[in-house]
C-alpha atoms as a PDB file:
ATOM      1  CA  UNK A   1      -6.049  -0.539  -2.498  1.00  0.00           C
ATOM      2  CA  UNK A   2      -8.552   0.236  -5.375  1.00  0.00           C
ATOM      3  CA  UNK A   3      -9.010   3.386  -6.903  1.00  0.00           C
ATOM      4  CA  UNK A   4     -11.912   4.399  -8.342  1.00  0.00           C
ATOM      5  CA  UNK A   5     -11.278   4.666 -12.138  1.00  0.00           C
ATOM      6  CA  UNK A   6      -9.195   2.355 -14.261  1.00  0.00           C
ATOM      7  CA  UNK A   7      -5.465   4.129 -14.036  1.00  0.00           C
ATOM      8  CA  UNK A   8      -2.369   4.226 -15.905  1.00  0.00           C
ATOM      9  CA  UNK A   9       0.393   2.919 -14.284  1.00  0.00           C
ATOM     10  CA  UNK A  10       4.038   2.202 -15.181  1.00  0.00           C
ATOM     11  CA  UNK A  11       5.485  -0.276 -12.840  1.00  0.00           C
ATOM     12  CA  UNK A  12       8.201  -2.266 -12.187  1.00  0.00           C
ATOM     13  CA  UNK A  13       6.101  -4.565  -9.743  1.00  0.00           C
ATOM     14  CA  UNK A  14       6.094  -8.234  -9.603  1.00  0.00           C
ATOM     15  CA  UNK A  15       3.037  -8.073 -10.988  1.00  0.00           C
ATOM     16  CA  UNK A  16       1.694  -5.596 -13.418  1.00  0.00           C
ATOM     17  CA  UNK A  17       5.298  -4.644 -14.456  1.00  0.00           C
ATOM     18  CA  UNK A  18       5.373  -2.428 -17.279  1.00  0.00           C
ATOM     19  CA  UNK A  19       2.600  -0.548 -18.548  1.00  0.00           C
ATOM     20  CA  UNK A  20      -1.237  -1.291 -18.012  1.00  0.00           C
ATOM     21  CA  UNK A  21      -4.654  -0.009 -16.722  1.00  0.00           C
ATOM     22  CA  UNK A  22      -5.892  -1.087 -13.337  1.00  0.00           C
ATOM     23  CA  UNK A  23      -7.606  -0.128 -10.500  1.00  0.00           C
ATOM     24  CA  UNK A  24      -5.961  -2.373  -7.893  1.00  0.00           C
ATOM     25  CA  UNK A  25      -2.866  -1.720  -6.138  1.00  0.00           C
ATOM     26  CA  UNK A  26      -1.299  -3.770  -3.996  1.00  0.00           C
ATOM     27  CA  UNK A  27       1.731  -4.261  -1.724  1.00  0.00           C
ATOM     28  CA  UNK A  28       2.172  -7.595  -0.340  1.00  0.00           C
ATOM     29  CA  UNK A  29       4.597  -8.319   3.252  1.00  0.00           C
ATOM     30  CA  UNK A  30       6.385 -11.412   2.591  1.00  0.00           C
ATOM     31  CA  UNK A  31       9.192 -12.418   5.264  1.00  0.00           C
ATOM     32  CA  UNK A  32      12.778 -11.350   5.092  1.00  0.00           C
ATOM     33  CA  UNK A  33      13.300 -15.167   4.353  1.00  0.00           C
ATOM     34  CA  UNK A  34      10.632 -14.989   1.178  1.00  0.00           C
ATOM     35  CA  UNK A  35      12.375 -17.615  -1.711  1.00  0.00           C
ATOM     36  CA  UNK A  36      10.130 -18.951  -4.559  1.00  0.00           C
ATOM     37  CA  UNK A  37      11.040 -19.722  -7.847  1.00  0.00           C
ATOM     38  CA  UNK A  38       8.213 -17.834  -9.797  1.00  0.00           C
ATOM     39  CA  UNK A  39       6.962 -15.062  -7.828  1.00  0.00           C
ATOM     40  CA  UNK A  40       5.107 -13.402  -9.757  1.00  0.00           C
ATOM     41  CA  UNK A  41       2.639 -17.431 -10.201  1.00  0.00           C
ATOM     42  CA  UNK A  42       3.249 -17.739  -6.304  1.00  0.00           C
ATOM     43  CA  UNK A  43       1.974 -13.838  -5.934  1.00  0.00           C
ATOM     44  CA  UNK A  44      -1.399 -14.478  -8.029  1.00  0.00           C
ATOM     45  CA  UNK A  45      -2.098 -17.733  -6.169  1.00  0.00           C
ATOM     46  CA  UNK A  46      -1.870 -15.957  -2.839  1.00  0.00           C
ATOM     47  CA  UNK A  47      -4.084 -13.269  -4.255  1.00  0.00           C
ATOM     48  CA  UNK A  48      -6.549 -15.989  -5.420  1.00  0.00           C
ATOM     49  CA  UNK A  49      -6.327 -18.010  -1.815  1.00  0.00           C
ATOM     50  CA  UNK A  50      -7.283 -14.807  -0.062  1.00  0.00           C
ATOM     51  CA  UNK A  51      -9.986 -14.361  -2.806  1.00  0.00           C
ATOM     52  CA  UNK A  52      -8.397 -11.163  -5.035  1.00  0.00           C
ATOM     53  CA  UNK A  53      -8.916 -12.454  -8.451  1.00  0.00           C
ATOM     54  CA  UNK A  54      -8.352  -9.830 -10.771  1.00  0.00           C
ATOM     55  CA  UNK A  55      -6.813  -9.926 -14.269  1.00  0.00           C
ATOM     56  CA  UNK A  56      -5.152  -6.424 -13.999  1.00  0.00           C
ATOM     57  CA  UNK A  57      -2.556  -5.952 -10.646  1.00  0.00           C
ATOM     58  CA  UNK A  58       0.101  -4.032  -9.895  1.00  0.00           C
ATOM     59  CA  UNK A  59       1.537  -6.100  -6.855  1.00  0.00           C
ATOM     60  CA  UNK A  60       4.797  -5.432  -5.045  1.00  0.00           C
ATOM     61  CA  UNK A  61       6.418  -6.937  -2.247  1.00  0.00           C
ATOM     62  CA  UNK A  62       8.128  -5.943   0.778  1.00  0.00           C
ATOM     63  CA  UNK A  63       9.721  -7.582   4.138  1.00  0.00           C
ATOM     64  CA  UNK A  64       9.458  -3.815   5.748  1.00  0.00           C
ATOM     65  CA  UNK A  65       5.909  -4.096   8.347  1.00  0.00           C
ATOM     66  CA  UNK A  66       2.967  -2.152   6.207  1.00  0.00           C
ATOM     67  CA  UNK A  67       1.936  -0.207   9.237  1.00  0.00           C
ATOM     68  CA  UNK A  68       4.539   1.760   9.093  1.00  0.00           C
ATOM     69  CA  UNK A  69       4.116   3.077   5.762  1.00  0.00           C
ATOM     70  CA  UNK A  70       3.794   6.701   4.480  1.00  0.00           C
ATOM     71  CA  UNK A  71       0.941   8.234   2.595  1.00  0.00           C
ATOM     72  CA  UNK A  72       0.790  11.978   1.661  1.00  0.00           C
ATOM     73  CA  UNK A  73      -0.998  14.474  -0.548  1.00  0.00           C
ATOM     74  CA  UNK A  74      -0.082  17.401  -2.282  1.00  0.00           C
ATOM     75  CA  UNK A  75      -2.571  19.461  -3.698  1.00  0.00           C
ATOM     76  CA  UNK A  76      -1.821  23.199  -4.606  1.00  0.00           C
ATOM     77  CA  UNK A  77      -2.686  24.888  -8.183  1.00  0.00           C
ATOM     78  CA  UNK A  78      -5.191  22.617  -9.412  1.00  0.00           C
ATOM     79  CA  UNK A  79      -2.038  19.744  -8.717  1.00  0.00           C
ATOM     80  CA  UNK A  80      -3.136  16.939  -7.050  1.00  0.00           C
ATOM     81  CA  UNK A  81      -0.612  13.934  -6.068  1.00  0.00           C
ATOM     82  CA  UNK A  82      -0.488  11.259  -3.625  1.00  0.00           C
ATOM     83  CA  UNK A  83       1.805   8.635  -2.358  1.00  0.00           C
ATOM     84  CA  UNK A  84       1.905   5.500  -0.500  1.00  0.00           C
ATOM     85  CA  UNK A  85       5.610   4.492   0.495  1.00  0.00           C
ATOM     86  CA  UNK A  86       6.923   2.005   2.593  1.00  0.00           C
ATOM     87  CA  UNK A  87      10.742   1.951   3.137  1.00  0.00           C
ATOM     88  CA  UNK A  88      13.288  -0.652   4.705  1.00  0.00           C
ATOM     89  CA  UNK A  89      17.408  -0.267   3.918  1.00  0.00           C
ATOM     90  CA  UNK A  90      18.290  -3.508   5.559  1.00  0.00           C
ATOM     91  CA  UNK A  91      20.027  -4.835   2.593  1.00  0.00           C
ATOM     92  CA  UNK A  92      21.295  -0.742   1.130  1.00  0.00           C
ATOM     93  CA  UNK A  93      23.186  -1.250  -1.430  1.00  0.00           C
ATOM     94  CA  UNK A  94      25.875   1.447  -2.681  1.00  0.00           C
ATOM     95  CA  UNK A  95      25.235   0.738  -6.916  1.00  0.00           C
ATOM     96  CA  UNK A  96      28.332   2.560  -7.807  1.00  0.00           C
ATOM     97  CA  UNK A  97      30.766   0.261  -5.576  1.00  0.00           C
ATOM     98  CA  UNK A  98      32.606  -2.072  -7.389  1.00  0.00           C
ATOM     99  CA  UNK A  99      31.987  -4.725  -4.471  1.00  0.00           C
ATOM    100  CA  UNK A 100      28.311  -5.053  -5.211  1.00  0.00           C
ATOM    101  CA  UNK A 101      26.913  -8.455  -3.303  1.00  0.00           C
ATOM    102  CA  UNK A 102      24.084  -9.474  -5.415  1.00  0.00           C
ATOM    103  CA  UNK A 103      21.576 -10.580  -2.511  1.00  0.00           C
ATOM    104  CA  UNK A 104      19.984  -9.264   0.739  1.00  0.00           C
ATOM    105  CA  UNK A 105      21.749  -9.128   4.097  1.00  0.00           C
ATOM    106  CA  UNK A 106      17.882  -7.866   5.875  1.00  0.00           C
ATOM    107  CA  UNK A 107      14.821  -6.851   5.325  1.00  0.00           C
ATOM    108  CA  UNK A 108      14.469  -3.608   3.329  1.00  0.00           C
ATOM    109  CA  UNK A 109      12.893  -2.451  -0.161  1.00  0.00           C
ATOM    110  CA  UNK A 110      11.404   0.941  -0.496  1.00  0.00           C
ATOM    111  CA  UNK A 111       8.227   0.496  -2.621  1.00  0.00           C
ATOM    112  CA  UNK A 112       6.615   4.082  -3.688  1.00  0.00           C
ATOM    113  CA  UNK A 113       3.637   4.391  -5.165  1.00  0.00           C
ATOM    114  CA  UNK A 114       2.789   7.793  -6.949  1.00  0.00           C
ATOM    115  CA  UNK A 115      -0.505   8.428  -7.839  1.00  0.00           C
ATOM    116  CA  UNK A 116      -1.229  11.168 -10.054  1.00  0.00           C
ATOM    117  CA  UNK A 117      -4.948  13.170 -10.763  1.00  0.00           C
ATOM    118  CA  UNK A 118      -4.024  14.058 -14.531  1.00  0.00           C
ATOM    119  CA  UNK A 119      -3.334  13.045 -18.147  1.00  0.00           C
ATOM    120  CA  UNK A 120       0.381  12.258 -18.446  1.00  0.00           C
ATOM    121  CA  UNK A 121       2.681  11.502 -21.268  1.00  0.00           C
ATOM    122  CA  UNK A 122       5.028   8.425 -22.227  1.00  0.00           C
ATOM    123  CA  UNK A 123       7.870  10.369 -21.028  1.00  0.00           C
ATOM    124  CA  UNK A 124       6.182  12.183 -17.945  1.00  0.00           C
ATOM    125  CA  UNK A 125       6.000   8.588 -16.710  1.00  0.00           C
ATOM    126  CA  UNK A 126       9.429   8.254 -17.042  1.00  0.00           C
ATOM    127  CA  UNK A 127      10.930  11.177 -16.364  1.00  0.00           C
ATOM    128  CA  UNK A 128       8.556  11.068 -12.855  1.00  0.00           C
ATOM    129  CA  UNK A 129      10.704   7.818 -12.119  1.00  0.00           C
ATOM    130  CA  UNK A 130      14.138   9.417 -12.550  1.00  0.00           C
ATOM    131  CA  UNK A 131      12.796  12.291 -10.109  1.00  0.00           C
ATOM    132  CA  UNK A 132      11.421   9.934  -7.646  1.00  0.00           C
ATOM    133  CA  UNK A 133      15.049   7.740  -8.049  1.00  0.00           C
ATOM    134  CA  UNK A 134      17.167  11.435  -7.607  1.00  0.00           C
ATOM    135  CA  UNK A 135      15.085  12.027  -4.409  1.00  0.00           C
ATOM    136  CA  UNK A 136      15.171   8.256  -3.126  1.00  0.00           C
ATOM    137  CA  UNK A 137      18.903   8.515  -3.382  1.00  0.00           C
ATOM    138  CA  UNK A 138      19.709  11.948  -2.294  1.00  0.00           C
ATOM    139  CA  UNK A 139      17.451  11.150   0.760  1.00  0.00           C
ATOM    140  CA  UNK A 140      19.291   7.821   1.916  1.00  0.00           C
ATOM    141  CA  UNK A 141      22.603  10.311   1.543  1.00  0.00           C
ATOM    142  CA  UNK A 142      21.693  13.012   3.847  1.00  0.00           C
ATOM    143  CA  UNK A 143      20.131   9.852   5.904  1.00  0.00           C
ATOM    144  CA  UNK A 144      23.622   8.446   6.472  1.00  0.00           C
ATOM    145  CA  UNK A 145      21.837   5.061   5.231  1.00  0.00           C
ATOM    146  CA  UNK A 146      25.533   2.559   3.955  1.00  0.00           C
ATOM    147  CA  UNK A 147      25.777  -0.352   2.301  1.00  0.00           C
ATOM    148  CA  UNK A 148      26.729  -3.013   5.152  1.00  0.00           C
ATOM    149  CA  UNK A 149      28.567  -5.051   2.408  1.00  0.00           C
ATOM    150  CA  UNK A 150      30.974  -2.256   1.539  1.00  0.00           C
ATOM    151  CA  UNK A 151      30.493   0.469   4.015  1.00  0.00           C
ATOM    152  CA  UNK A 152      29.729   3.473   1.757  1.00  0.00           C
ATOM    153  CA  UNK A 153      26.756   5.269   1.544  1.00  0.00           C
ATOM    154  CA  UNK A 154      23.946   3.518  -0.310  1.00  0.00           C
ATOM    155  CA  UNK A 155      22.164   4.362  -3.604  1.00  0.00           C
ATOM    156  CA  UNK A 156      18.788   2.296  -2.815  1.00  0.00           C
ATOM    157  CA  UNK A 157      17.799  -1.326  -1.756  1.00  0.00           C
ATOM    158  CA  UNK A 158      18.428  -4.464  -4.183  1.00  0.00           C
ATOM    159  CA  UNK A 159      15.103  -5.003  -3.981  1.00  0.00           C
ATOM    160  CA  UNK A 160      12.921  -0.930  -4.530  1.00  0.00           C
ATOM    161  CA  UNK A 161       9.641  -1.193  -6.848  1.00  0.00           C
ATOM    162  CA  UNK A 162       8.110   1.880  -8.005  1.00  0.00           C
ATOM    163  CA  UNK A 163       4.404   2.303  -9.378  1.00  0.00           C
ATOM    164  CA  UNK A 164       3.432   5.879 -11.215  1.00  0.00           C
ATOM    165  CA  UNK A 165      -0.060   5.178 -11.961  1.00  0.00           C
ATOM    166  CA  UNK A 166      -2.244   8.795 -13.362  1.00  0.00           C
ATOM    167  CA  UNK A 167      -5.756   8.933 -13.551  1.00  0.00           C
ATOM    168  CA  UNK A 168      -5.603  10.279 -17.584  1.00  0.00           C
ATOM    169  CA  UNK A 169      -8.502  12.191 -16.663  1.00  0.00           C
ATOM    170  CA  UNK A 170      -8.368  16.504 -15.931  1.00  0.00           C
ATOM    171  CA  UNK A 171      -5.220  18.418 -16.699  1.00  0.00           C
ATOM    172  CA  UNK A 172      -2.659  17.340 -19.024  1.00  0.00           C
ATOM    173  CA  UNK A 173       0.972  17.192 -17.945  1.00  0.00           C
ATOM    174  CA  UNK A 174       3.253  16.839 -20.759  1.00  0.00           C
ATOM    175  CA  UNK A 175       6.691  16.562 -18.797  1.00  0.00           C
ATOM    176  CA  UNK A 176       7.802  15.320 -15.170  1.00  0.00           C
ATOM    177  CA  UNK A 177      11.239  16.518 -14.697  1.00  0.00           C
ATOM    178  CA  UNK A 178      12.511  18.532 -11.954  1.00  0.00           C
ATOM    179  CA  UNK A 179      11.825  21.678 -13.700  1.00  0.00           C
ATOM    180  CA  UNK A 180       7.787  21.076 -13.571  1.00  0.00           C
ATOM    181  CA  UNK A 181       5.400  21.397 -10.446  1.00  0.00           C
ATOM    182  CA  UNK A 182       4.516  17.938 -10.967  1.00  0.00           C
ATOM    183  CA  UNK A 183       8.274  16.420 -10.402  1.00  0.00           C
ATOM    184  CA  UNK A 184       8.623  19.366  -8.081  1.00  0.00           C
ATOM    185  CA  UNK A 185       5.636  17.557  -6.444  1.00  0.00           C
ATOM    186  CA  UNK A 186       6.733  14.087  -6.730  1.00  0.00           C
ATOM    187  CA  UNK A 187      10.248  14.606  -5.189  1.00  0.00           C
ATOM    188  CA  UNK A 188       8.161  16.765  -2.133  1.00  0.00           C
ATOM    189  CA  UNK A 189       6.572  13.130  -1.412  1.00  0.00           C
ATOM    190  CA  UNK A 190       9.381  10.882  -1.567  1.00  0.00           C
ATOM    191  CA  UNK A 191      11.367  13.362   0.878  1.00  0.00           C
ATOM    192  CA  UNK A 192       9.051  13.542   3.546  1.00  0.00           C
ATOM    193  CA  UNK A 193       7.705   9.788   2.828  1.00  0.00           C
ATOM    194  CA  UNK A 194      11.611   8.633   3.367  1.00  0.00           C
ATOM    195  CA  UNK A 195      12.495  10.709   6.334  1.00  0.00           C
ATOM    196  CA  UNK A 196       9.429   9.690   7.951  1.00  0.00           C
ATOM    197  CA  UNK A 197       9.747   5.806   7.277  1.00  0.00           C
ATOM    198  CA  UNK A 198      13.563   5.414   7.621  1.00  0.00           C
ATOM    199  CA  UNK A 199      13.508   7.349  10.835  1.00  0.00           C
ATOM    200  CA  UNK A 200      10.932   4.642  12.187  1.00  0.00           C
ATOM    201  CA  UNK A 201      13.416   1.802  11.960  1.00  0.00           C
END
């Protein structure tokens, strides 16, 4: 997708990863049996054969089928926030096992992209990905979603991306925890995106 504006994201993508400015988004199905040694130079040259050249991308990948993703709004109090989420738990992984396997058993990832209509801080950014995490988790808890290698409940997928991209334009939002409207907000998405995509599988 392309927004409108140039804006900020943080990522952890496999493309645009980091910080940047960019109006393209995009989140790329690859099969569950995906292998290449440099994805992020086999990602651009599929974005170039299908005639996306752009030098600014956030690009994530997923083996979960993109018509079953999740896209909500919230808007209340001048807040506006939306979210794009697909969601897959075939390789769930519990993170605080001690029998961690290192690769996938299945198709999964949850890739969430938050997009936010306001000015945010360095550590609004970061504290919306530790409220977006807490929900992610909590959700696959109450889900009953395990970890098929060790049979406890799971923590996320080996394989989640997140994008929190704001448009730095309108209202100023200095913090993103759970005690503001705007993690409030965040973790409001994430909840409904999750029960609605993990209940489709």
């Amino acid at each position: 997708m392309k927004t409108s504006i140039p804006f900020k994201a943080y990522s952890s993508g496999v493309l645009g990863d980091g910080m940047l400015e960019t109006n393209v988004f995009y989140n790329r199905f690859v099969h569950k049996y995906y292998r290449a040694d440099s994805p992020a130079e086999e990602y651009r040259a599929f974005l170039k054969e299908k005639g996306f050249v752009y030098d600014k991308v956030v690009g994530l990948m997923t083996a979960v089928y993109l018509r079953n993703k999740s896209v909500y709004t919230y808007c209340k109090d001048g807040l506006t926030v939306s979210s794009i989420i697909t969601a897959g738990v075939g390789n769930a992984v519990d993170l605080t096992s001690d029998d961690i396997t290192p690769f996938s058993s299945g198709p999964g990832t949850i890739n969430m992209f938050i997009f936010i209509d306001g000015k945010l801080t360095d550590a609004a950014f970061l504290q919306l990905f530790i409220a977006a995490t807490e929900v992610k988790t909590r959700m696959l808890y109450e889900l009953g979603v395990q970890d098929s290698n060790t049979e406890t409940l799971a923590t996320g997928t080996s394989t989640d991306s997140i994008c929190i991209a704001a448009s730095q334009t309108g209202s100023m939002y200095e913090y993103g925890g759970s005690m503001t409207a705007l993690g409030q907000a965040v973790g409001k998405l994430v909840k409904l995106s999750l029960l609605e995509t993990i209940q489709k599988r």
